[in-house]
PDB file of N, CA and C in Angstrom:
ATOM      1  N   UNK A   1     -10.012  12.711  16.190  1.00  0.00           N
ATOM      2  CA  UNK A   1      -9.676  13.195  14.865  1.00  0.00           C
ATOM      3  C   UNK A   1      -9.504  12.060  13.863  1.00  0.00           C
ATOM      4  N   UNK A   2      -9.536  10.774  14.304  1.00  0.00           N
ATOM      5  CA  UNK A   2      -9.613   9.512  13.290  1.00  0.00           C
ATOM      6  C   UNK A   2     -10.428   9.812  12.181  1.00  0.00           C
ATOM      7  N   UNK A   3     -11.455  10.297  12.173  1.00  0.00           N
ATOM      8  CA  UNK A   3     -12.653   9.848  11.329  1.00  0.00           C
ATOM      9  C   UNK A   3     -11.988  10.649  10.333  1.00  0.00           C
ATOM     10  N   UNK A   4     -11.535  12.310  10.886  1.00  0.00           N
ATOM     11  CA  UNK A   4     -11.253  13.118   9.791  1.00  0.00           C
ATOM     12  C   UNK A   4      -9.869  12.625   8.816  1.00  0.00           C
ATOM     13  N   UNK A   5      -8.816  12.509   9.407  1.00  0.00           N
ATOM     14  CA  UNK A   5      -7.642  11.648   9.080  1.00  0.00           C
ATOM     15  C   UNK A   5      -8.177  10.385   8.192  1.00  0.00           C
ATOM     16  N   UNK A   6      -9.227   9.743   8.051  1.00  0.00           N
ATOM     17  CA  UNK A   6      -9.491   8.676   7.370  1.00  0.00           C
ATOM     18  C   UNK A   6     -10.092   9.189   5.790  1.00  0.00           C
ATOM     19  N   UNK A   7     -10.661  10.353   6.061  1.00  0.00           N
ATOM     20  CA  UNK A   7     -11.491  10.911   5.097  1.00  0.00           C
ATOM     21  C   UNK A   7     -10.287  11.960   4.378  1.00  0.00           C
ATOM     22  N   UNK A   8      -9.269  12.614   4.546  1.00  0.00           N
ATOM     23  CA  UNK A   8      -8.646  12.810   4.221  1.00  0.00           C
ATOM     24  C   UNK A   8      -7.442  12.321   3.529  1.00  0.00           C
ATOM     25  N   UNK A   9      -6.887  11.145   4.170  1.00  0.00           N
ATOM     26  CA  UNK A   9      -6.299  10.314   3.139  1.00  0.00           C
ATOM     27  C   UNK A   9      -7.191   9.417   1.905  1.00  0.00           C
ATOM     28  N   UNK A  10      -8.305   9.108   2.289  1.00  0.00           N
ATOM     29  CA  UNK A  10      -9.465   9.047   0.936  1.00  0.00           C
ATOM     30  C   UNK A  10      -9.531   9.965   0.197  1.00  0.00           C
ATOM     31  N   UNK A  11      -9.326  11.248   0.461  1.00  0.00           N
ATOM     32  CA  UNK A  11      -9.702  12.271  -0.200  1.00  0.00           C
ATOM     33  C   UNK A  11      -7.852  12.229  -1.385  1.00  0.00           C
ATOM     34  N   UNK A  12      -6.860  12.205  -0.865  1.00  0.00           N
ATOM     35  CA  UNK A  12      -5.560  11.878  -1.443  1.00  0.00           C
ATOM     36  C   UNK A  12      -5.655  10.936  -2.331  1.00  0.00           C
ATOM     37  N   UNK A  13      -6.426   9.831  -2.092  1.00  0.00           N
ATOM     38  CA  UNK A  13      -6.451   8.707  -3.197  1.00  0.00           C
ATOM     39  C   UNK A  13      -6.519   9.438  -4.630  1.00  0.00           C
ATOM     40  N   UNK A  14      -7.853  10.344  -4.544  1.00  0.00           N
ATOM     41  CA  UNK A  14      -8.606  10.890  -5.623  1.00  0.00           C
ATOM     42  C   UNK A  14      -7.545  11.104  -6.561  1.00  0.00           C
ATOM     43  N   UNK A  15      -6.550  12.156  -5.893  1.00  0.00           N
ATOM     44  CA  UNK A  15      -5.707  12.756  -6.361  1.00  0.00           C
ATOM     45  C   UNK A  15      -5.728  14.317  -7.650  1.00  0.00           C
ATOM     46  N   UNK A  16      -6.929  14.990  -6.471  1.00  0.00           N
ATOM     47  CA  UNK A  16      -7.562  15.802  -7.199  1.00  0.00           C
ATOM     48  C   UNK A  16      -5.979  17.153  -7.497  1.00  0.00           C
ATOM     49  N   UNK A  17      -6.351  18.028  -8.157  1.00  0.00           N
ATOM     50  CA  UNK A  17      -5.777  19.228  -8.594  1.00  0.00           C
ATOM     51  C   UNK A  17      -5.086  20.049  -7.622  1.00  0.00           C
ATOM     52  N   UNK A  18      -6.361  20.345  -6.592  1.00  0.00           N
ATOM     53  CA  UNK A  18      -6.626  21.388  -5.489  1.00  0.00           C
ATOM     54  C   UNK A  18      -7.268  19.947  -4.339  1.00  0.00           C
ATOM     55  N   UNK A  19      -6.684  20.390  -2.997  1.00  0.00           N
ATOM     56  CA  UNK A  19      -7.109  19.769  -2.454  1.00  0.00           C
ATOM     57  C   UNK A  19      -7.361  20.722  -0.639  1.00  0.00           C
ATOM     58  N   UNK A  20      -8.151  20.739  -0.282  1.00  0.00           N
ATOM     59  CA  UNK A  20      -8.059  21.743   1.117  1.00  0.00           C
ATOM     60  C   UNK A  20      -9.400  20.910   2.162  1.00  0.00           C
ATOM     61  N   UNK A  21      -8.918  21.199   3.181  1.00  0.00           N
ATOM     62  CA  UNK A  21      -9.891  21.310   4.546  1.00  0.00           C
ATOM     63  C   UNK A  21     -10.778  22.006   5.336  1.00  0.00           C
ATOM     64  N   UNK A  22     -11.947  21.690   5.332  1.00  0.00           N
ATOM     65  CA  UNK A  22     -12.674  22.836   5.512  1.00  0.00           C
ATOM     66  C   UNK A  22     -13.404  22.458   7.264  1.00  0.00           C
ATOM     67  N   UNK A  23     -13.586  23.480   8.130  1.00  0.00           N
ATOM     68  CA  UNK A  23     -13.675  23.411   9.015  1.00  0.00           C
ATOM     69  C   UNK A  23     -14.678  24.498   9.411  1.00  0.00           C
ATOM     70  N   UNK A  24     -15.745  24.414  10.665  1.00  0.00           N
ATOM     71  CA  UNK A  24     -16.452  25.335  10.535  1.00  0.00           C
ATOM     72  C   UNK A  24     -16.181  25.942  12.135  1.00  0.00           C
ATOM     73  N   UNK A  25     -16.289  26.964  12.301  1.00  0.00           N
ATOM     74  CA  UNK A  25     -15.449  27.693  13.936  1.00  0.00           C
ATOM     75  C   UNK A  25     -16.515  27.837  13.922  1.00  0.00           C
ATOM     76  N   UNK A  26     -17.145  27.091  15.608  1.00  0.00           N
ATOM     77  CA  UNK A  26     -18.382  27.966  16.371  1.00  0.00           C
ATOM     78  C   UNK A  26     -17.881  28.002  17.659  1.00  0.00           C
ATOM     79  N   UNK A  27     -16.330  27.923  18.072  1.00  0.00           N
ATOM     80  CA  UNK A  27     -15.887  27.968  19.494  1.00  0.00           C
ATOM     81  C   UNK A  27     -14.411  28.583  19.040  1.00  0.00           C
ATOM     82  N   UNK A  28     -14.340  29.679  19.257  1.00  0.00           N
ATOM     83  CA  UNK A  28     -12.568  30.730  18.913  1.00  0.00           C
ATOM     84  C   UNK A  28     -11.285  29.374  19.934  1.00  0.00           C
ATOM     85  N   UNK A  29     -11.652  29.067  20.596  1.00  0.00           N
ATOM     86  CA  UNK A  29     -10.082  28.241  21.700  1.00  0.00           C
ATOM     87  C   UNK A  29     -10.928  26.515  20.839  1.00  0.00           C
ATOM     88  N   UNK A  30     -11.642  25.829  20.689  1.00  0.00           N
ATOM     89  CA  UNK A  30     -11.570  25.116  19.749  1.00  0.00           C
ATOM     90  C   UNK A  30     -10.908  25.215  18.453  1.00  0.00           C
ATOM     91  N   UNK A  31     -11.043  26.211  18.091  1.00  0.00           N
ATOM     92  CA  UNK A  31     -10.282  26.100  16.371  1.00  0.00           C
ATOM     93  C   UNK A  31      -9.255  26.476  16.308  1.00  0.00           C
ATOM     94  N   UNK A  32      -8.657  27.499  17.738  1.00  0.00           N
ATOM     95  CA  UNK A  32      -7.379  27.599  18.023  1.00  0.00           C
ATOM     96  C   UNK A  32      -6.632  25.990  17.851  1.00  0.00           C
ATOM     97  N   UNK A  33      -7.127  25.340  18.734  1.00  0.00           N
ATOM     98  CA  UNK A  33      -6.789  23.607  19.290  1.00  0.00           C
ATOM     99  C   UNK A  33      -6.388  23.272  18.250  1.00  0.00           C
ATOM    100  N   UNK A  34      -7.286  22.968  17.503  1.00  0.00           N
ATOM    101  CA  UNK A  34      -7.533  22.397  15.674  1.00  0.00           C
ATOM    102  C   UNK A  34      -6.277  22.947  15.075  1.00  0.00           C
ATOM    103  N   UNK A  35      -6.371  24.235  14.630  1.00  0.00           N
ATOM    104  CA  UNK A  35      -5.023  24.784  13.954  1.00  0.00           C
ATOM    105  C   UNK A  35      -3.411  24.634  14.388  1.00  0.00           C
ATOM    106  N   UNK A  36      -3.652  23.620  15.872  1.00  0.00           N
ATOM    107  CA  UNK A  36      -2.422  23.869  16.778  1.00  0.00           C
ATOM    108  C   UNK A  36      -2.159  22.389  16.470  1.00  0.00           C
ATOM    109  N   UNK A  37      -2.917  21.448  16.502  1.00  0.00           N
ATOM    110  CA  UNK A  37      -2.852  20.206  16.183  1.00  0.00           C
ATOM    111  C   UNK A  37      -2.679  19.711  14.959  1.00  0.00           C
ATOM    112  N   UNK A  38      -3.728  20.275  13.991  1.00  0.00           N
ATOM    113  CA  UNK A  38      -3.184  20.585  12.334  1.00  0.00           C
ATOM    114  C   UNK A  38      -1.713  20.857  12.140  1.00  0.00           C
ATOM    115  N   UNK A  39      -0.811  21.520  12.624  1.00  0.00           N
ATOM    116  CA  UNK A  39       0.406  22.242  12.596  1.00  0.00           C
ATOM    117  C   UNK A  39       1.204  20.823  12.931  1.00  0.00           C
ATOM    118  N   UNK A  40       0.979  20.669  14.390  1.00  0.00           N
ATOM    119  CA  UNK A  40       1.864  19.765  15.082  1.00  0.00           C
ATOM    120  C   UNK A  40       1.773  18.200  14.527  1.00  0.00           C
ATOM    121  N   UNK A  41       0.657  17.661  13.781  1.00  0.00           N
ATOM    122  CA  UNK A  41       0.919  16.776  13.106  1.00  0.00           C
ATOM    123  C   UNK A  41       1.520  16.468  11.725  1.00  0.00           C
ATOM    124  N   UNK A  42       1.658  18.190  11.366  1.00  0.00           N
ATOM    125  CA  UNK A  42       2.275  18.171   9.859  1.00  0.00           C
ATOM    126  C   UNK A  42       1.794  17.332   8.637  1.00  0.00           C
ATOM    127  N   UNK A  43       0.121  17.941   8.996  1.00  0.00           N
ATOM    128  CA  UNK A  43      -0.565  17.860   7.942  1.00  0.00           C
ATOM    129  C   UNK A  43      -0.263  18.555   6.799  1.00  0.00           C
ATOM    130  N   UNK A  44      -0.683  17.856   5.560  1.00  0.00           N
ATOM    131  CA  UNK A  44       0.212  18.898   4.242  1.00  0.00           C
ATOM    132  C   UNK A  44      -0.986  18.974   3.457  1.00  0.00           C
ATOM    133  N   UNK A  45      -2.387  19.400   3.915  1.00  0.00           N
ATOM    134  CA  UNK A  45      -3.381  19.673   3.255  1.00  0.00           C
ATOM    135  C   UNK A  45      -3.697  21.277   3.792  1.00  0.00           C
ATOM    136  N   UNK A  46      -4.118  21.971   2.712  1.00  0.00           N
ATOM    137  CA  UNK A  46      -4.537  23.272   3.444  1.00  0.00           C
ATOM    138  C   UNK A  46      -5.790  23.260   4.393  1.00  0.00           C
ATOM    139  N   UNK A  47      -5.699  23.911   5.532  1.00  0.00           N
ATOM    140  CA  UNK A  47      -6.646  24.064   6.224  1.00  0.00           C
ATOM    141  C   UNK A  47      -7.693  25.675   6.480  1.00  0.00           C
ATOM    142  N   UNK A  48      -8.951  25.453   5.772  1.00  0.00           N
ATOM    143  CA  UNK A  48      -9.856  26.181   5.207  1.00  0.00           C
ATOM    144  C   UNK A  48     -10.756  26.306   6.780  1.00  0.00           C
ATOM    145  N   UNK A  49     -10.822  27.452   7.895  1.00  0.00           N
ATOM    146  CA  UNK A  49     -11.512  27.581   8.668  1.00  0.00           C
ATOM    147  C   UNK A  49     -12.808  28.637   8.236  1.00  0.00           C
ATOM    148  N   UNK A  50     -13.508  28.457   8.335  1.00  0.00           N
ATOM    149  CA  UNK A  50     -14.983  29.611   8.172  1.00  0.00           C
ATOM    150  C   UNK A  50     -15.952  29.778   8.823  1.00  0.00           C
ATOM    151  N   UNK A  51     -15.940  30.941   9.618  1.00  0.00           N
ATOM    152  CA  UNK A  51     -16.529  31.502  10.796  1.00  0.00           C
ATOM    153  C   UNK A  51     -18.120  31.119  10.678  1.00  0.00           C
ATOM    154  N   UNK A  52     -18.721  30.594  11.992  1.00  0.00           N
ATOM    155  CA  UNK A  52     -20.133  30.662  11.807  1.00  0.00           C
ATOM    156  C   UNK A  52     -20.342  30.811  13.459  1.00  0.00           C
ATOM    157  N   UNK A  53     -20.559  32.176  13.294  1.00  0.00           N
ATOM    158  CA  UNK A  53     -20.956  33.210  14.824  1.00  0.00           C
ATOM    159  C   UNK A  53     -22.705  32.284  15.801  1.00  0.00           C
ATOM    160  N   UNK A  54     -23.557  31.772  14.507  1.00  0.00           N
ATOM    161  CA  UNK A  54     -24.268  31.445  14.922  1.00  0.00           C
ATOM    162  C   UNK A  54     -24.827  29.859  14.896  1.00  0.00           C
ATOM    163  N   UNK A  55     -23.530  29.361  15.168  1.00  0.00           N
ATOM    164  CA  UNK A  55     -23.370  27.789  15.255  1.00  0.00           C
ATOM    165  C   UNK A  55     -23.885  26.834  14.223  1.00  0.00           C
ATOM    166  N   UNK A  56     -24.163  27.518  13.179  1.00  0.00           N
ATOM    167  CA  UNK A  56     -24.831  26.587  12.030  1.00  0.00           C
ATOM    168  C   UNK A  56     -23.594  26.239  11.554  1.00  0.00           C
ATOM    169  N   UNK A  57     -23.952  24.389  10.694  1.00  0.00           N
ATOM    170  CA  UNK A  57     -22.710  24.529   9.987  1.00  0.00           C
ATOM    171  C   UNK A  57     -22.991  24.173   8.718  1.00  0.00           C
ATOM    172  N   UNK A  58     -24.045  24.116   8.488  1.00  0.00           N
ATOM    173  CA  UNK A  58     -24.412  23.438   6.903  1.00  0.00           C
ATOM    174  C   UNK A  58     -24.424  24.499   5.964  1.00  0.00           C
ATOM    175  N   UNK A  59     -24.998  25.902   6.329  1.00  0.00           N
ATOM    176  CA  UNK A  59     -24.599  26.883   5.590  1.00  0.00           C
ATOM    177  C   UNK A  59     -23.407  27.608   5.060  1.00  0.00           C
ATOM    178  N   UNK A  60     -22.719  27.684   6.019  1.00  0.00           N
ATOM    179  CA  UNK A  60     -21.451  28.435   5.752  1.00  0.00           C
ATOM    180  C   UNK A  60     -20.465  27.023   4.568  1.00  0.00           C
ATOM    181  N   UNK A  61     -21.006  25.724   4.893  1.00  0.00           N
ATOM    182  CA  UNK A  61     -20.465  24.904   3.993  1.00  0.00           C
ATOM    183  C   UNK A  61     -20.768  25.045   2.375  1.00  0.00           C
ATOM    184  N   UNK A  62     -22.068  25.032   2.428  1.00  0.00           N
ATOM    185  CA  UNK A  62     -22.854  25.164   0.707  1.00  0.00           C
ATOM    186  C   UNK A  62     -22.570  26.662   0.353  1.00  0.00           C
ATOM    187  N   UNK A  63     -22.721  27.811   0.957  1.00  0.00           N
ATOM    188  CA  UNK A  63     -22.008  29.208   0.898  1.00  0.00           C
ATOM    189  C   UNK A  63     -20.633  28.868   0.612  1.00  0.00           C
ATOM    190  N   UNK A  64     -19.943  27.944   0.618  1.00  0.00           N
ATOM    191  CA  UNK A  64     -18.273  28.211  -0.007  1.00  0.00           C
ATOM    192  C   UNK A  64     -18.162  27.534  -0.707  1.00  0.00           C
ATOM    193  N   UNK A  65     -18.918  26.225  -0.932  1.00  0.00           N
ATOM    194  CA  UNK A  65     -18.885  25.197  -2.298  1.00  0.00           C
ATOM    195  C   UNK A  65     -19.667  26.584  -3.202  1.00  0.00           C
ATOM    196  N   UNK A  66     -20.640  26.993  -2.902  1.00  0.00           N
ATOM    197  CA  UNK A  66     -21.098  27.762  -3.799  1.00  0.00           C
ATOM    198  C   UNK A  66     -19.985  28.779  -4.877  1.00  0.00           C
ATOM    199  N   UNK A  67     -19.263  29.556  -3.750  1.00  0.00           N
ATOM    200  CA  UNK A  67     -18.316  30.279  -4.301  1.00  0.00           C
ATOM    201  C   UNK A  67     -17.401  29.819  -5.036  1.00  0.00           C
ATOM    202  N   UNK A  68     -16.874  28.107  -4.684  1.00  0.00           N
ATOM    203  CA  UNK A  68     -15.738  27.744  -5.467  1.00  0.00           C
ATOM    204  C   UNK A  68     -16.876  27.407  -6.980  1.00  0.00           C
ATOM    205  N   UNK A  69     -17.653  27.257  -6.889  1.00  0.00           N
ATOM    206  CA  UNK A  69     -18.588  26.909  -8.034  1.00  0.00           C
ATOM    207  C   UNK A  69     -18.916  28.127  -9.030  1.00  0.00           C
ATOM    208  N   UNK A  70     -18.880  29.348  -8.357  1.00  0.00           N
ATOM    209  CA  UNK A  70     -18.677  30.560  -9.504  1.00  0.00           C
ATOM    210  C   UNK A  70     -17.397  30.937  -9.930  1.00  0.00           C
ATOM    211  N   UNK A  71     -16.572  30.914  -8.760  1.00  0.00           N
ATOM    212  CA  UNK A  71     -15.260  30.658  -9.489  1.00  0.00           C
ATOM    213  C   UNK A  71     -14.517  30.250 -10.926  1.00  0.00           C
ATOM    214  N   UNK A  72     -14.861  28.819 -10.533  1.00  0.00           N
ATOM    215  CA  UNK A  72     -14.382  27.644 -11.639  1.00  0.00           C
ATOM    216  C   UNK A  72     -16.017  27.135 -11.530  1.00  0.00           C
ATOM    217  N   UNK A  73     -16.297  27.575 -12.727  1.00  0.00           N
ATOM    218  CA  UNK A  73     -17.701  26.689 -12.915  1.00  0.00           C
ATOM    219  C   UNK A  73     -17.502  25.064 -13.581  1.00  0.00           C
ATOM    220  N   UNK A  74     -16.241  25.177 -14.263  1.00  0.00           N
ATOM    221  CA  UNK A  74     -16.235  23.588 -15.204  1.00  0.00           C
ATOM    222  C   UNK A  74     -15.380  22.727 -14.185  1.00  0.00           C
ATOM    223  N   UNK A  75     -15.093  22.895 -13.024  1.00  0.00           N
ATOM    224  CA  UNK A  75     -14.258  22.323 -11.793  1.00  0.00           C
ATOM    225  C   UNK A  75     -15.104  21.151 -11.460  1.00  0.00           C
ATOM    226  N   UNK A  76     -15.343  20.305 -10.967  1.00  0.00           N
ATOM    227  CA  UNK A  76     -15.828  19.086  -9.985  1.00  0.00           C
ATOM    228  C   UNK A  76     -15.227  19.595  -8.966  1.00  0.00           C
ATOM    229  N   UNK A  77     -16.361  19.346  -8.142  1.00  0.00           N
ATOM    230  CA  UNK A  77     -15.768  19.839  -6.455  1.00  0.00           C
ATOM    231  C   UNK A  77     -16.589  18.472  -5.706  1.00  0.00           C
ATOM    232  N   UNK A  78     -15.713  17.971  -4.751  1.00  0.00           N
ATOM    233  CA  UNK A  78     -15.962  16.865  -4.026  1.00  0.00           C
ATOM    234  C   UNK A  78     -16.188  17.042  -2.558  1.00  0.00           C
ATOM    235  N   UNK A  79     -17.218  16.865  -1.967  1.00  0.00           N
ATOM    236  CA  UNK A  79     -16.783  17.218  -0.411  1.00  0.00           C
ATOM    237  C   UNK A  79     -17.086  16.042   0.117  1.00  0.00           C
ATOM    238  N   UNK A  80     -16.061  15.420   0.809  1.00  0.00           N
ATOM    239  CA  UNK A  80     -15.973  14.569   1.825  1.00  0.00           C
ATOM    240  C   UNK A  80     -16.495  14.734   3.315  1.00  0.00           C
ATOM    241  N   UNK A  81     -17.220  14.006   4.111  1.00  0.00           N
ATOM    242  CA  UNK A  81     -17.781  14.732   5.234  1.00  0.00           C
ATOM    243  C   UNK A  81     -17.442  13.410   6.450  1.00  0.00           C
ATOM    244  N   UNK A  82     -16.546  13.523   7.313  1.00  0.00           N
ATOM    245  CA  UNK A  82     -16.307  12.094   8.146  1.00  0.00           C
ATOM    246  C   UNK A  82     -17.683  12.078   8.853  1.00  0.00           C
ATOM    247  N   UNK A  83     -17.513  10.473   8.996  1.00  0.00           N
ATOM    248  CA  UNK A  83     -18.654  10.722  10.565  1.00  0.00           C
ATOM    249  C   UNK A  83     -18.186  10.161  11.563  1.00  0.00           C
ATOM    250  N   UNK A  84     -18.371  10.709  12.835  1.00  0.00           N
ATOM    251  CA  UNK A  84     -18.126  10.380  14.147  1.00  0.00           C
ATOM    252  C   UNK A  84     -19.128   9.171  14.443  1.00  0.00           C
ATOM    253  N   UNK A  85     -18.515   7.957  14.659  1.00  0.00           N
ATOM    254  CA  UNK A  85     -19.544   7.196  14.908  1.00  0.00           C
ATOM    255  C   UNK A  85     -19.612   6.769  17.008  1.00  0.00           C
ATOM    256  N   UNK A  86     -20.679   7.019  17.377  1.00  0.00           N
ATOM    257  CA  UNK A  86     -20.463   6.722  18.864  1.00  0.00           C
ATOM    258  C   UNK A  86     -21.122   5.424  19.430  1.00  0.00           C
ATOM    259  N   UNK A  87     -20.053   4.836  20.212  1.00  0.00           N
ATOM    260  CA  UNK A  87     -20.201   3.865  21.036  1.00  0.00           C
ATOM    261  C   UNK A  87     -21.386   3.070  21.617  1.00  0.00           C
ATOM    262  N   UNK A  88     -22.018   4.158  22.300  1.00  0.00           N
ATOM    263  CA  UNK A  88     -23.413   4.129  22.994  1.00  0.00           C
ATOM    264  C   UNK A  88     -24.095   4.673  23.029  1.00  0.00           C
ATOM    265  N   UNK A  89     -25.627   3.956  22.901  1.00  0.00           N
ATOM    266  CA  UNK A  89     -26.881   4.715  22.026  1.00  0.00           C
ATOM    267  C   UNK A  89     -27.121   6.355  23.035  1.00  0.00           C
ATOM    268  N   UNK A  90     -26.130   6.196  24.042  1.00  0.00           N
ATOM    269  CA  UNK A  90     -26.886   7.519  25.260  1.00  0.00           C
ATOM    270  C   UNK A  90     -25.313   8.737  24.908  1.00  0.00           C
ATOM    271  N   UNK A  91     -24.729   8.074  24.099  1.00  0.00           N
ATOM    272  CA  UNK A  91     -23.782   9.242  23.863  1.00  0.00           C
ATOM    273  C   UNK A  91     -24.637  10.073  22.431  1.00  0.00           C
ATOM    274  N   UNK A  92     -25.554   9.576  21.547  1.00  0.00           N
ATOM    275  CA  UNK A  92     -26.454  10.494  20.786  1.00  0.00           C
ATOM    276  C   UNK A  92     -27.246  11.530  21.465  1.00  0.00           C
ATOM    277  N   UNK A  93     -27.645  11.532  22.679  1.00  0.00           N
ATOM    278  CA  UNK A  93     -28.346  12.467  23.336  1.00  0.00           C
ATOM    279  C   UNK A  93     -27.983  13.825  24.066  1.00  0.00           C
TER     280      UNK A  93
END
C-alpha cells in the first residue's frame, strides 16, 4: 500500500476543496481487506469503492470522473494514479 499512501499525501499537498479515494472492486474479500485496513490505519480521506463485475478498471474510472464532470462542470478534477513498481523483470509476467 506504499505507492498508494505516497500518492495520497501528494494528493494533500494540493490542498484541493474535495478530496476522495477511488478504488475499483473486482474481488468482494479484497475490498473487504482494503476497507478494513483503510479503517484501521485511520485514514481521513474518503474512500470511493466502484464495482467492476467484469474486471476492467479503466472504465468504471473515466465513467465517474465523467459524472463528477457533469456535476460541477467549472471544478478541476485531478486523478492521481500510484504505480506499483516491481523488483524483477519475471514479477511483470
Amino acid at each position: 500500500h506504499r505507492p498508494t499512501l505516497r500518492a495520497l499525501a501528494y494528493a494533500k499537498l494540493i490542498r484541493a476543496d474535495h478530496l476522495e479515494a477511488l478504488s475499483i472492486s473486482v474481488d468482494p474479500d479484497e475490498t473487504k481487506a482494503l476497507r478494513e485496513d483503510w479503517e484501521r490505519r485511520g485514514i481521513n480521506v474518503p474512500l470511493k469503492i466502484l464495482d467492476s463485475p467484469y474486471r476492467e478498471v479503466t472504465r468504471p474510472v473515466i465513467e465517474y470522473v465523467k459524472g463528477l464532470r457533469r456535476q460541477s462542470p467549472r471544478d478541476v478534477i485531478s486523478v492521481y494514479i500510484p504505480e506499483y513498481v516491481v523488483g524483477h523483470w519475471y514479477e511483470h509476467l
